[in-house]
Structure formats: C-alpha cells, structure tokens
C-alpha atoms as a PDB file:
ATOM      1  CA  UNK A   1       0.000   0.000   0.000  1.00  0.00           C
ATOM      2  CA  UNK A   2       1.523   3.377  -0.789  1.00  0.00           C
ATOM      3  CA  UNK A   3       1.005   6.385   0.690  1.00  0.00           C
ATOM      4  CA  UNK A   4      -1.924   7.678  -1.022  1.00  0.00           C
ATOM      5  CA  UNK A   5      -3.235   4.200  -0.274  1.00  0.00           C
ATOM      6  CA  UNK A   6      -2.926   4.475   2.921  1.00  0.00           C
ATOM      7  CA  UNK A   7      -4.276   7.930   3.628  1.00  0.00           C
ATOM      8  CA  UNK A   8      -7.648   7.114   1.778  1.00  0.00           C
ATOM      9  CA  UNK A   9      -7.850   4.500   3.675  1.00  0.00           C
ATOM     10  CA  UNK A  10      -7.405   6.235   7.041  1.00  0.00           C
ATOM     11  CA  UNK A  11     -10.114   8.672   5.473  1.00  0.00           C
ATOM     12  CA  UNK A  12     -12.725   6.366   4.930  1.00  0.00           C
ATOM     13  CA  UNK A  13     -12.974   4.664   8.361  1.00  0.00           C
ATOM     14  CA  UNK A  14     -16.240   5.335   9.913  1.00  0.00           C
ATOM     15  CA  UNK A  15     -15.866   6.456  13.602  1.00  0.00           C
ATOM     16  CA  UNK A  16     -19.245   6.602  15.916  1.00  0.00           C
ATOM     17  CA  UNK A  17     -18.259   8.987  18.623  1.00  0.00           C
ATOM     18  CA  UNK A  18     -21.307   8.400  20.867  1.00  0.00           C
ATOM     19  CA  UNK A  19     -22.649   4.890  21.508  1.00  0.00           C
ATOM     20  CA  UNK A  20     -24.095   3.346  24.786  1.00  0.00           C
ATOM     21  CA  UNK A  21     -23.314  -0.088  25.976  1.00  0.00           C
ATOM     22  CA  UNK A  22     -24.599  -2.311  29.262  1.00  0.00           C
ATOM     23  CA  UNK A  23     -22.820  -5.202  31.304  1.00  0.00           C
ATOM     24  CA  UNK A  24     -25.394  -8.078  31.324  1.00  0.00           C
ATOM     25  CA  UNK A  25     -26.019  -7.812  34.238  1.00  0.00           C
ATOM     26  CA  UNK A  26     -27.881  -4.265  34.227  1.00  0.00           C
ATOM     27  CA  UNK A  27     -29.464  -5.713  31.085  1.00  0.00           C
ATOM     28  CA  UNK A  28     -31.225  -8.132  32.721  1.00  0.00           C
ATOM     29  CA  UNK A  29     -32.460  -6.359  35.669  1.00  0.00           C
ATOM     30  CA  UNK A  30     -33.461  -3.430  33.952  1.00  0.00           C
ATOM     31  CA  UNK A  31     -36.566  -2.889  36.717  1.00  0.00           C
ATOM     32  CA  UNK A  32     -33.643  -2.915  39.259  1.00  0.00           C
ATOM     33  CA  UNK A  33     -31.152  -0.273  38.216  1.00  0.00           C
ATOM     34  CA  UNK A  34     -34.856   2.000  37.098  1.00  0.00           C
ATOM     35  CA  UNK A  35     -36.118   1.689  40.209  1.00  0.00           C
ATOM     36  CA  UNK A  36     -32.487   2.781  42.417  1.00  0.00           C
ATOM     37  CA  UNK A  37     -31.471   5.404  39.468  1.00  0.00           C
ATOM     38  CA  UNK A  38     -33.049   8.639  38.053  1.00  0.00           C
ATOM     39  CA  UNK A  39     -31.119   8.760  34.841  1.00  0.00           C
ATOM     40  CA  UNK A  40     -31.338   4.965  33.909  1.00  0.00           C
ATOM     41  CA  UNK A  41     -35.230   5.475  34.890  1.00  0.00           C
ATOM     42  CA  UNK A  42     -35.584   8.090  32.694  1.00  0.00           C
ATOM     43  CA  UNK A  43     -33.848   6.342  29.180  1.00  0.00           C
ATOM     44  CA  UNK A  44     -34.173   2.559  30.040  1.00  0.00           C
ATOM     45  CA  UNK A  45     -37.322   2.173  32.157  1.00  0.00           C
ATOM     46  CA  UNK A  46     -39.658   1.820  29.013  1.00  0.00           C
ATOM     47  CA  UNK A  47     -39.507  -2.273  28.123  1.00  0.00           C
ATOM     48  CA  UNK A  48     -38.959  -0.893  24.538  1.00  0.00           C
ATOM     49  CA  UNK A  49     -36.067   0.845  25.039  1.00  0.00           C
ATOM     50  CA  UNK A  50     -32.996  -0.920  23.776  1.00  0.00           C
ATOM     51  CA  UNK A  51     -29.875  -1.607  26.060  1.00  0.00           C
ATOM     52  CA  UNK A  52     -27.018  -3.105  24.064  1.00  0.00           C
ATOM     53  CA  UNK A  53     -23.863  -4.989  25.463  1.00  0.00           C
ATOM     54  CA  UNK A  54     -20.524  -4.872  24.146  1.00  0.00           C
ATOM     55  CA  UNK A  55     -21.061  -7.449  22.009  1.00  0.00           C
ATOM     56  CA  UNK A  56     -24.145  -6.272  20.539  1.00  0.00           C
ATOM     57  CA  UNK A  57     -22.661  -3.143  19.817  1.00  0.00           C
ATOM     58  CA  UNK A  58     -19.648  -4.984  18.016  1.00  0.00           C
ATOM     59  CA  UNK A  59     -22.234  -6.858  15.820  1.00  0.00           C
ATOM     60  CA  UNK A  60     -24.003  -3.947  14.516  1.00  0.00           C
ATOM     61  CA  UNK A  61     -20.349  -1.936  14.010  1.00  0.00           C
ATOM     62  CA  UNK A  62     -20.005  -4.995  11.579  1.00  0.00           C
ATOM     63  CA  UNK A  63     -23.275  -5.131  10.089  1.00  0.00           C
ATOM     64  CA  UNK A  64     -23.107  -1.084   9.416  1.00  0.00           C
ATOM     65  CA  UNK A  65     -18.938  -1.108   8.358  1.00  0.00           C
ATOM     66  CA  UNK A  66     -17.834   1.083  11.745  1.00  0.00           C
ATOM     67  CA  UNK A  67     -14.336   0.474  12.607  1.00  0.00           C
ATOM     68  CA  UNK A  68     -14.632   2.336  15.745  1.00  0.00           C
ATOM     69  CA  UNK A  69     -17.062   3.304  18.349  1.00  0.00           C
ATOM     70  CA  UNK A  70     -16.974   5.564  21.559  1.00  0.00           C
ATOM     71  CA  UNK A  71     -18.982   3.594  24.375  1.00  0.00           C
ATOM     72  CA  UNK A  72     -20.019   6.105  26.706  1.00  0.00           C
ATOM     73  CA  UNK A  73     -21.251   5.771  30.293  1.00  0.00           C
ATOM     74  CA  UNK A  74     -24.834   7.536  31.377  1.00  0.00           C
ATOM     75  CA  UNK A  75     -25.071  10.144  34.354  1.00  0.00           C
ATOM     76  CA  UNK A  76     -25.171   8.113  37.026  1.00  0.00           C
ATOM     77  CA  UNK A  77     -26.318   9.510  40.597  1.00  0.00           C
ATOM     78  CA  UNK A  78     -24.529   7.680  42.638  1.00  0.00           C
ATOM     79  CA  UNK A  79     -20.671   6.538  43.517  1.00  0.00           C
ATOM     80  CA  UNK A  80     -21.032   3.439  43.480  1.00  0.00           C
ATOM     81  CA  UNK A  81     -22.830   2.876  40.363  1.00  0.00           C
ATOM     82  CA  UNK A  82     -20.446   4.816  38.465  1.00  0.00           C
ATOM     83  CA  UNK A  83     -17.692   2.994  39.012  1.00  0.00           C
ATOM     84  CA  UNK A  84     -19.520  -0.872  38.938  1.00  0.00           C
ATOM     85  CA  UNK A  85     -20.270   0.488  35.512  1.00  0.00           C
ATOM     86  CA  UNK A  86     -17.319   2.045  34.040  1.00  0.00           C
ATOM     87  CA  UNK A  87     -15.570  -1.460  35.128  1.00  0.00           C
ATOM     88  CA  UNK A  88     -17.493  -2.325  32.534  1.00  0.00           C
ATOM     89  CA  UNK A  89     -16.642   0.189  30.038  1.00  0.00           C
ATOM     90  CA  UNK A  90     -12.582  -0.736  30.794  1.00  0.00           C
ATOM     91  CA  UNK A  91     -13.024  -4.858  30.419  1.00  0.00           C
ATOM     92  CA  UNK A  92     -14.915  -4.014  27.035  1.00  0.00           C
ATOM     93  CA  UNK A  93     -12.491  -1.701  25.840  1.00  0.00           C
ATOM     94  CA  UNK A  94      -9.456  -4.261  27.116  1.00  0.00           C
ATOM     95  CA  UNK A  95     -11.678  -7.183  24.974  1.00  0.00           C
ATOM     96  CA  UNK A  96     -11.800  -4.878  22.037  1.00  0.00           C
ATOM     97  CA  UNK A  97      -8.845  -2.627  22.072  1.00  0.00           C
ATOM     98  CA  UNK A  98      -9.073  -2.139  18.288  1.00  0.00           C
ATOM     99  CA  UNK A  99     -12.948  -1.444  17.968  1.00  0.00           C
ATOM    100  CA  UNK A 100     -13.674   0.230  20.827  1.00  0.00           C
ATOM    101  CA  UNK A 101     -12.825   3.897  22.982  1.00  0.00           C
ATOM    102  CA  UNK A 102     -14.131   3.737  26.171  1.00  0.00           C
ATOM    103  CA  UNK A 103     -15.937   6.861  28.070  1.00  0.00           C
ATOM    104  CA  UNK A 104     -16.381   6.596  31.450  1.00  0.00           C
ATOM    105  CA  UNK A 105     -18.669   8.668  33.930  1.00  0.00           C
ATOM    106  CA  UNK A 106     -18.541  10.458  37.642  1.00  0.00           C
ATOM    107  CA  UNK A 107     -20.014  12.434  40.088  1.00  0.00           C
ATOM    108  CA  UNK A 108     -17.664  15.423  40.491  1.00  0.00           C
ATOM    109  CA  UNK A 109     -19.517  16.026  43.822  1.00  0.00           C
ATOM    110  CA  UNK A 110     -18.078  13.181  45.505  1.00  0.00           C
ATOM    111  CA  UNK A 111     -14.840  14.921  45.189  1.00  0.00           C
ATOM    112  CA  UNK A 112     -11.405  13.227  46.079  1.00  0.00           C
ATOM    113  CA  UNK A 113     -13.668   9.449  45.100  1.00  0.00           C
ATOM    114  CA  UNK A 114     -14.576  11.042  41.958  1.00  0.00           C
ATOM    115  CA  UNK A 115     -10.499  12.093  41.097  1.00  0.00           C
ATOM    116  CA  UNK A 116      -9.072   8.935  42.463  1.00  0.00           C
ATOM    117  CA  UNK A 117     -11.839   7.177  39.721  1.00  0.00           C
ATOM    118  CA  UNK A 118     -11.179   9.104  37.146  1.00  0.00           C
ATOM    119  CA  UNK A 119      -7.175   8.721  37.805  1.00  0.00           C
ATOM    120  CA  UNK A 120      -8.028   4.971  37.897  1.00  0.00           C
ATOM    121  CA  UNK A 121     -10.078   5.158  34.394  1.00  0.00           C
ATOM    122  CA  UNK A 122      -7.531   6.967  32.929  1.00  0.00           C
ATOM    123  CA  UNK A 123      -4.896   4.570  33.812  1.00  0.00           C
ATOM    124  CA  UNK A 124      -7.381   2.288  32.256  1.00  0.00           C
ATOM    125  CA  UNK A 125      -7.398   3.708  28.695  1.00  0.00           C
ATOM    126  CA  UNK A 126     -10.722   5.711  29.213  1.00  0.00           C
ATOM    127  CA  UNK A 127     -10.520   8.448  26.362  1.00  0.00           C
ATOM    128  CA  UNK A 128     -12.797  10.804  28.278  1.00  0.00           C
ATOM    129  CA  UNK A 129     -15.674  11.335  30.660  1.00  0.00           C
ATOM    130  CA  UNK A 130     -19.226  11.347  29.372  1.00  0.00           C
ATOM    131  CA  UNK A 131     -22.205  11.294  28.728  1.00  0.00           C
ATOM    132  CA  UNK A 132     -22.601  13.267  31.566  1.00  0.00           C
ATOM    133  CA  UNK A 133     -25.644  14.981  33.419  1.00  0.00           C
ATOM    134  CA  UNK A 134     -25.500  17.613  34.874  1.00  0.00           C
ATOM    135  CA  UNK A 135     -29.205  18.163  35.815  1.00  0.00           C
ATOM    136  CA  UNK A 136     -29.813  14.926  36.753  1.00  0.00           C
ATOM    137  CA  UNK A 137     -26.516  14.238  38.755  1.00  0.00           C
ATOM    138  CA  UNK A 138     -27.000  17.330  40.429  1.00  0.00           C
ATOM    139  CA  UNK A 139     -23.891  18.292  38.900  1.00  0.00           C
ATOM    140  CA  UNK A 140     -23.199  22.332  39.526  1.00  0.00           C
ATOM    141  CA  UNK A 141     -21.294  23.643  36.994  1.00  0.00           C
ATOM    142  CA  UNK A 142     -20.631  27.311  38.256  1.00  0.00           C
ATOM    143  CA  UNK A 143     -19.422  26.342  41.801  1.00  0.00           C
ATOM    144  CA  UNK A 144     -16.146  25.721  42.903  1.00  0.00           C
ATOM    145  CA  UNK A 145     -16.731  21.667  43.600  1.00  0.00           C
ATOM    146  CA  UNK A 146     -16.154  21.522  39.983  1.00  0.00           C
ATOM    147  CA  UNK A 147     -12.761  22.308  39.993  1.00  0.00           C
ATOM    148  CA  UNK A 148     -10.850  19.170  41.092  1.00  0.00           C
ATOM    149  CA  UNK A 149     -12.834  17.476  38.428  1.00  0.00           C
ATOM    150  CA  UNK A 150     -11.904  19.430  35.419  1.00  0.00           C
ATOM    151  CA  UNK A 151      -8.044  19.560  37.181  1.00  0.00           C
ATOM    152  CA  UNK A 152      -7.734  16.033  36.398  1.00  0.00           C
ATOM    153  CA  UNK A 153      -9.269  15.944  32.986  1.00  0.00           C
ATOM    154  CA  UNK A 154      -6.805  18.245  32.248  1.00  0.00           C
ATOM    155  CA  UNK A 155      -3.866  16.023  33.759  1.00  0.00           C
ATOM    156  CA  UNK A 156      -4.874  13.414  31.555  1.00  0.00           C
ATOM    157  CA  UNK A 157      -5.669  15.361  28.792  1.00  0.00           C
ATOM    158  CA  UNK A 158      -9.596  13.937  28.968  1.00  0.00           C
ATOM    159  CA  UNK A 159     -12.533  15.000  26.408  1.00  0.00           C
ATOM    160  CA  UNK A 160     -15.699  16.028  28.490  1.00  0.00           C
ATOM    161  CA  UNK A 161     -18.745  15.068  26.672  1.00  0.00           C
ATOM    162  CA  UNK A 162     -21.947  16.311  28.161  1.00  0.00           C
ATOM    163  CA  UNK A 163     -25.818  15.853  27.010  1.00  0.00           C
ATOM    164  CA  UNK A 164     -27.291  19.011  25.855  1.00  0.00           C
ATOM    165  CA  UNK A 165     -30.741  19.689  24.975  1.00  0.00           C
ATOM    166  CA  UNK A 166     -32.625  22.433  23.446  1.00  0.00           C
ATOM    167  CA  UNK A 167     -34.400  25.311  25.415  1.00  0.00           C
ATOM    168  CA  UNK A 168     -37.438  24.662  22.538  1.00  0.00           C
ATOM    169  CA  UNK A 169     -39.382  22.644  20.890  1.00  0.00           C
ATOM    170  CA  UNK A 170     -40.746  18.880  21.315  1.00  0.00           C
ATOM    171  CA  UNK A 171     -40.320  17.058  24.788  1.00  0.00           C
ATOM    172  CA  UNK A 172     -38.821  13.559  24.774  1.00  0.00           C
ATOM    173  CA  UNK A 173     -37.499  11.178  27.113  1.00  0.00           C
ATOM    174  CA  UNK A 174     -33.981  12.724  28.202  1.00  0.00           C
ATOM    175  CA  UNK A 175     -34.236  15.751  27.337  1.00  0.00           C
ATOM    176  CA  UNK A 176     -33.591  17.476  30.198  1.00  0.00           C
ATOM    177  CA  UNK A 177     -32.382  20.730  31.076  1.00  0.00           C
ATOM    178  CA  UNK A 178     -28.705  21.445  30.129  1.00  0.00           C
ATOM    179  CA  UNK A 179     -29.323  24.148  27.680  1.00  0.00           C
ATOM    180  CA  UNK A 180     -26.775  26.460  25.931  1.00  0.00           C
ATOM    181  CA  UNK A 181     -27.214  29.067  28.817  1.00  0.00           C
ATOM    182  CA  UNK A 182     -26.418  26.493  31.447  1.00  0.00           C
ATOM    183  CA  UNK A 183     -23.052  25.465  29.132  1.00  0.00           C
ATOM    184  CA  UNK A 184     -21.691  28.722  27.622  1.00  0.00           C
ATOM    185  CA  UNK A 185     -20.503  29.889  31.084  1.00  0.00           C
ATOM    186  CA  UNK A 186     -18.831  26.672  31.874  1.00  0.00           C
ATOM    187  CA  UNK A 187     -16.904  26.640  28.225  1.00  0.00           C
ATOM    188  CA  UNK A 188     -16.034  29.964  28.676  1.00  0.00           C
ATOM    189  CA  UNK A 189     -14.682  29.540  32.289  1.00  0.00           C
ATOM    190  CA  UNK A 190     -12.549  26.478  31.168  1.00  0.00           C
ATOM    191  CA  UNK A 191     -11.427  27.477  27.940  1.00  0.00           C
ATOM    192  CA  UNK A 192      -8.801  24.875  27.665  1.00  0.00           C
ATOM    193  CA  UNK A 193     -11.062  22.239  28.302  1.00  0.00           C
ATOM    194  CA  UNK A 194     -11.484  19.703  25.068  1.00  0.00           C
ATOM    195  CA  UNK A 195     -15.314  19.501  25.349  1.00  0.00           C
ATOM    196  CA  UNK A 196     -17.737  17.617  23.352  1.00  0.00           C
ATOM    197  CA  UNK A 197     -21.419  18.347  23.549  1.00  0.00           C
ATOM    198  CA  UNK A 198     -23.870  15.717  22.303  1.00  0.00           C
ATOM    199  CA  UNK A 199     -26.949  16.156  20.294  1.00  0.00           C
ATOM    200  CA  UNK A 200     -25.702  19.529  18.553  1.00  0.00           C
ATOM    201  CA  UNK A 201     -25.096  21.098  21.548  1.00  0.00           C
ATOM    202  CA  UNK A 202     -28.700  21.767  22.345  1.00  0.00           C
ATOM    203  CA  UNK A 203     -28.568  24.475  19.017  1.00  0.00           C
ATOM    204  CA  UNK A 204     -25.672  26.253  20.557  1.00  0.00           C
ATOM    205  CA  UNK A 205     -23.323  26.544  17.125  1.00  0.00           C
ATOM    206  CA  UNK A 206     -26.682  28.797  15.960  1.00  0.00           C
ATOM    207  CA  UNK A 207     -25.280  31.340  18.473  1.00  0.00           C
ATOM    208  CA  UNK A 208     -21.744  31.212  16.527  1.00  0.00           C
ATOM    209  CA  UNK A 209     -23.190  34.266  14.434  1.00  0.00           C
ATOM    210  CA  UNK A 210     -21.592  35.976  17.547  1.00  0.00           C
ATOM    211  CA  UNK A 211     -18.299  36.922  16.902  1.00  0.00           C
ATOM    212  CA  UNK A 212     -17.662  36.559  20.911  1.00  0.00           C
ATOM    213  CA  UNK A 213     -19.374  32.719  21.046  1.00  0.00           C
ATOM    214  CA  UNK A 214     -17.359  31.395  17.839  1.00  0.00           C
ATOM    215  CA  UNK A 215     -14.309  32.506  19.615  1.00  0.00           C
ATOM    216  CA  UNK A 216     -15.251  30.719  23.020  1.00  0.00           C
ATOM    217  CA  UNK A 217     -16.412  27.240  20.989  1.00  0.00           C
ATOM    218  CA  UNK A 218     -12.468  26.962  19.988  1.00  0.00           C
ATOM    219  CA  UNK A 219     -12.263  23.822  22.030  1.00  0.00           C
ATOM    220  CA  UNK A 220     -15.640  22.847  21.715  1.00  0.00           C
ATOM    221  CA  UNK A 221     -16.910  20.077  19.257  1.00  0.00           C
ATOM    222  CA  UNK A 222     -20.668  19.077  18.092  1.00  0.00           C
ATOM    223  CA  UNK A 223     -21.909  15.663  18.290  1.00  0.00           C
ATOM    224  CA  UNK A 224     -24.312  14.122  16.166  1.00  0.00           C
ATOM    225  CA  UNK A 225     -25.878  11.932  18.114  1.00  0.00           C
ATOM    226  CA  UNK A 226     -29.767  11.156  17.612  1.00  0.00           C
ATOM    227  CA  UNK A 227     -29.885  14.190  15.070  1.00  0.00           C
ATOM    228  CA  UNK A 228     -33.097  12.645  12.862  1.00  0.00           C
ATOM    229  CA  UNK A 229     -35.330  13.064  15.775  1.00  0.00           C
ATOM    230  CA  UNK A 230     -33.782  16.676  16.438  1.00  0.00           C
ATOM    231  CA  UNK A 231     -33.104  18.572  13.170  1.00  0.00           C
ATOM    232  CA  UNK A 232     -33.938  18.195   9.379  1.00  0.00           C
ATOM    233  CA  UNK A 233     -30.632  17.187   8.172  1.00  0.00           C
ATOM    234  CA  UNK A 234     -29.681  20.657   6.777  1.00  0.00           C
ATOM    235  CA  UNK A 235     -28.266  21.286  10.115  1.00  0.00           C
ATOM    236  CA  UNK A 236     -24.823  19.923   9.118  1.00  0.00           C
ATOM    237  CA  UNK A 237     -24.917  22.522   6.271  1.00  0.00           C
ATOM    238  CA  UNK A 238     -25.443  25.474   8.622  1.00  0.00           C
ATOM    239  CA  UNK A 239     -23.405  24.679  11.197  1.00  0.00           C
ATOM    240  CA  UNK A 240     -20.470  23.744   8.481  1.00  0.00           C
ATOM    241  CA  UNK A 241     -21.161  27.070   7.389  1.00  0.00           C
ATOM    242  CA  UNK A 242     -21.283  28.614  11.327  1.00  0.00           C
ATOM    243  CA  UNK A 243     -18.226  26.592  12.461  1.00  0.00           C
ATOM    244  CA  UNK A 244     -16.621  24.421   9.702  1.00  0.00           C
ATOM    245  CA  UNK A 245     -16.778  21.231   9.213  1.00  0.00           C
ATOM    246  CA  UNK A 246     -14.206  20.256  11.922  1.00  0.00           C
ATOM    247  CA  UNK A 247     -16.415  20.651  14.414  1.00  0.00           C
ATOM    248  CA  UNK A 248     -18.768  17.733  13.782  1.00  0.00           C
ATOM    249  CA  UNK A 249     -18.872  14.425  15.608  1.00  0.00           C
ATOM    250  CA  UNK A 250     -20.751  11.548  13.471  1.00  0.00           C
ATOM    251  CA  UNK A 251     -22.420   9.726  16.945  1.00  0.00           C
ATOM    252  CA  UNK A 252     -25.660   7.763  16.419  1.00  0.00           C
ATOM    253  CA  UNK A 253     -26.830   7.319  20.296  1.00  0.00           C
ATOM    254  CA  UNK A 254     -26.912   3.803  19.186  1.00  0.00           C
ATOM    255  CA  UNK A 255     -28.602   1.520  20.204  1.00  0.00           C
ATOM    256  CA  UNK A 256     -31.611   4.450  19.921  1.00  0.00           C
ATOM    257  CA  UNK A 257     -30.707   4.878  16.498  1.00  0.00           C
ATOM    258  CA  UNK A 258     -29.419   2.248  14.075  1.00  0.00           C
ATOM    259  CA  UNK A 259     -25.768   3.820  12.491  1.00  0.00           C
ATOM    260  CA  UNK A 260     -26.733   3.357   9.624  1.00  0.00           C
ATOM    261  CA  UNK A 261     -29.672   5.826   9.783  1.00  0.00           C
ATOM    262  CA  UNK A 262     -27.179   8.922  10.090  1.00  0.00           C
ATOM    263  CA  UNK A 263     -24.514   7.666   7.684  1.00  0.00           C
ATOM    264  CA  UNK A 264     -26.905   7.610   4.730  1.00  0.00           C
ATOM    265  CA  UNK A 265     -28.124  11.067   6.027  1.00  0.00           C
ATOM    266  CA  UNK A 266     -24.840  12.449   5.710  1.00  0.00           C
ATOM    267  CA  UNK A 267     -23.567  10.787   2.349  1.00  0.00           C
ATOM    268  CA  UNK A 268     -27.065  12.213   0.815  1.00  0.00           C
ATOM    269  CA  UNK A 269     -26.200  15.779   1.437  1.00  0.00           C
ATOM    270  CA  UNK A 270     -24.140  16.488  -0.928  1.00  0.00           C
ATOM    271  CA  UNK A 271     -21.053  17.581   0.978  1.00  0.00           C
ATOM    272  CA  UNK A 272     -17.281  17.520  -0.692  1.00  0.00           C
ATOM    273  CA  UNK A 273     -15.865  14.032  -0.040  1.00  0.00           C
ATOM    274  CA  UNK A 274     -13.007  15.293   2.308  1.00  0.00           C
ATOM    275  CA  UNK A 275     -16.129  16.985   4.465  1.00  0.00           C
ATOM    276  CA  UNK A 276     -17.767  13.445   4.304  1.00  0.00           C
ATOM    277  CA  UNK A 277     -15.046  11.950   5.603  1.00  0.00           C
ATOM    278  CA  UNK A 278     -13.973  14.558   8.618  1.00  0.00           C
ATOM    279  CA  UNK A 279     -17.352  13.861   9.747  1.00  0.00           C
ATOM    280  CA  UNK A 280     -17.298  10.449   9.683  1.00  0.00           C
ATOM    281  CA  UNK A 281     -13.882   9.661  11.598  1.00  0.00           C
ATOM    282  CA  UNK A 282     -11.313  12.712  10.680  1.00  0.00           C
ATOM    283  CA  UNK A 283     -12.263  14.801  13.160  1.00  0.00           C
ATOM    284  CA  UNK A 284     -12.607  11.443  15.935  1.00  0.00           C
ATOM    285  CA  UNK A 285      -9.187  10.367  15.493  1.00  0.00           C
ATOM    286  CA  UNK A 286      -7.746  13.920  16.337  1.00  0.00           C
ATOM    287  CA  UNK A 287      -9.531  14.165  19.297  1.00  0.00           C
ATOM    288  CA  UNK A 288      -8.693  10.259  20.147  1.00  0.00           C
ATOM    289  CA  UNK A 289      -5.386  10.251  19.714  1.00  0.00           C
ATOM    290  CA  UNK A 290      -5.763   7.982  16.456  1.00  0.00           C
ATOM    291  CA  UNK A 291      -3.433   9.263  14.007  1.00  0.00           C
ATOM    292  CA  UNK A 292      -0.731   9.077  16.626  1.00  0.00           C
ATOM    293  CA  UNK A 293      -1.411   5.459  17.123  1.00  0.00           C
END
C-alpha cells in the first residue's frame, strides 16, 4: 500500500463517537437499576427501550462497516454505580482494544472518590468522561466543587462530553435541562477544556453568528448523536457554514438509532468528499489520539 493508499484509507474509516453499551447484568435487571437510578429510569425504564452490550454493539459496528465506536457511560447519581459500571466500560475496551474507545462517567460532587476514579479510568485507557448529566446528577457547573474534576481531565488530557438539549421545541425522554445558557458559562470559564457536547449542543453553534461565542467554541466540538429526531438534516450545512466542518462528531446514540440511519443522512447531502469523511472519523481520530497510534 503506498502512501496515497494508505491515507484514503485512514479517510474512509467510519468512527461513531457516541454509543451506549450495558454489562449483562444491568441488562437483565433493567426494573432494578430504574427503580435505584433517576437517569437509567428516565432512558431505560420503558420495556422498549434498547440496552445493548458490548457485544451487541460490536455486531451492529459490523453489520453497518464502523471500525470504531466511543462507548459512553450515562449520568449516574450515585458513587457506586459509576464505578460498577465504568468497570465495565474498561473490560470491554481491554476485549476490544481495536474497535472500541471507552468513556467513562462520575459524580464530580463526591470529590477526592470522583479524582481517584477518574485517575483509575484513565490509567485504564478511558478516552474521556461522558455522557454526563449535569441536571440529573445534580452536577453544579458554576461552583467551585467543579474544579478538582476538570483539574484532572486536564492532567490526563480527557474530552468532556456532556448531554445538551434544546431550550425549545418537542419534549422527549432525556431531554432534560442542560441548555446552551447552562453550558456557555462553563466553556467559557474552562477554555482549555477539550469539550464535546452531544446532540448539537442543544442548538448552541446557531449562536456562533456571535463573533464573541465562535471565539469561546475553539475547544468545543458538536456531536451528532440522535440528530433525525432533532433537526432536518440541513443542520450539518449550517453549522459547516457557522463553524466548519471540523467541528462535527458523526455519533448515532446507538442503540436508539441504528448507524446506519445517520450515515446515509450524511452521504445524501451532498457535501465535498473530504467533508464526508472529517465527519465520519477525521475529526474522531484527532480528538482520540488515532493518528498518533
């Protein structure tokens, strides 16, 4: 393979930067883990709500040509359960070191637990910490509990990726309440922080049209994650337009959404090839570390 080769082919890998995944365990006992958490009540409680294991998640990566997928953690509200579950996130991502980046979760509340987990995740291979919650973890992102939390993400040079919703519009299950108002102060008071904010960012690349906001989003990136239930899909043309195309995270929120659903959104757009292909795992292997590897 010669150079060229090679670079198309590092071009056309498909990287799903926002996936959730389940031990067995929690799969089975859904009732369980609804009835002790808020969050998990909130997205899994429904009997028709899918939770996926590892090697679920593997399958459909084949069946839909991903090479790589983020597993992220949910916002957990309590200690314990963060850490029972991002053991689970490190023995998948130790089963499937070539397939999968792992995400794990915390409550920054819980302060020198919360460090000394995410020091221990990190040491695991974690990538980052997400999906987190801030509403429902109780999380308070203006205070100063916060900052022994975002020290560490720092010392490990960790990607925050936070749910974000929008402050209109339909209701849904999840939704909540982190809105661009609640976020723009925290980007702007941790400007060095690599943050990635799911679903769009709750519309906050609209507010790019302010010289002031572009400047802040410098470290900020835009998942895609569930966007068909969210946006007609001339949202990636406007926010290409607002914020170029490196900004934009292909995620699916699988197993909500089947891959395979967004992909074919984005290759019917039209967009350049090159665009196409930042979306889709250019812009993911910068922010993982990939092309170093």
């Amino acid at each position: 393979m010669n150079i060229k080769e090679a670079f198309v082919t590092i071009l056309a890998m498909i990287i799903d930067f926002h996936t959730h995944i389940f031990s067995p365990e929690i799969k089975n006992n859904r009732e369980k883990y609804a009835g002790a958490d808020p969050c998990f009540d909130i997205l899994y409680s429904a009997p028709n709500a899918r939770i996926a294991t590892a090697e679920e998640l593997i399958t459909s990566m084949d069946e839909a040509g991903i090479d790589v997928s983020v597993i992220t953690n949910i916002g957990w509200t309590t200690h314990e359960t963060c850490v029972k579950t991002n053991d689970y996130i490190l023995e998948s991502i130790a089963r499937y070191p070539d397939r999968l980046a792992g995400f794990a979760t915390v409550l920054p509340q819980a302060g020198e637990a919360a460090v000394a987990e995410v020091e221990r995740c990190a040491k695991g291979g974690i990538k980052g910490i997400g999906e987190m919650r801030p509403d429902t973890q109780s999380i308070d992102l203006t205070g100063e509990a916060i900052l022994p939390f975002v020290e560490i993400l720092r010392q490990y040079n960790l990607i925050l990726l936070t749910h974000a919703s929008e402050p209109v519009g339909h209701s849904y299950p999840g939704k909540g309440s982190i809105t661009p108002e609640i976020l723009y102060p925290f980007i702007t008071r941790f400007p060095d922080l690599t943050i990635v904010l799911a679903h769009w960012g709750g519309g906050l690349p609209f507010y790019a049209l302010m010289p002031e906001v572009k400047t802040a989003l410098e470290n900020v990136y835009f998942d895609t994650a569930a966007s068909p239930f969210l946006y007609q899909p001339r949202i990636y043309h406007h926010v290409i337009e607002l914020l170029g195309a490196e900004k934009i995270l292909f995620g699916s929120d699988y197993p909500l959404l089947p891959p395979t659903r967004l992909i074919n959104e984005i290759r019917t757009l039209g967009l350049p090839e090159e665009t196409v292909n930042l979306i889709l795992s250019g812009n993911a292997r910068r922010l993982l570390g990939l092309d170093k590897a």
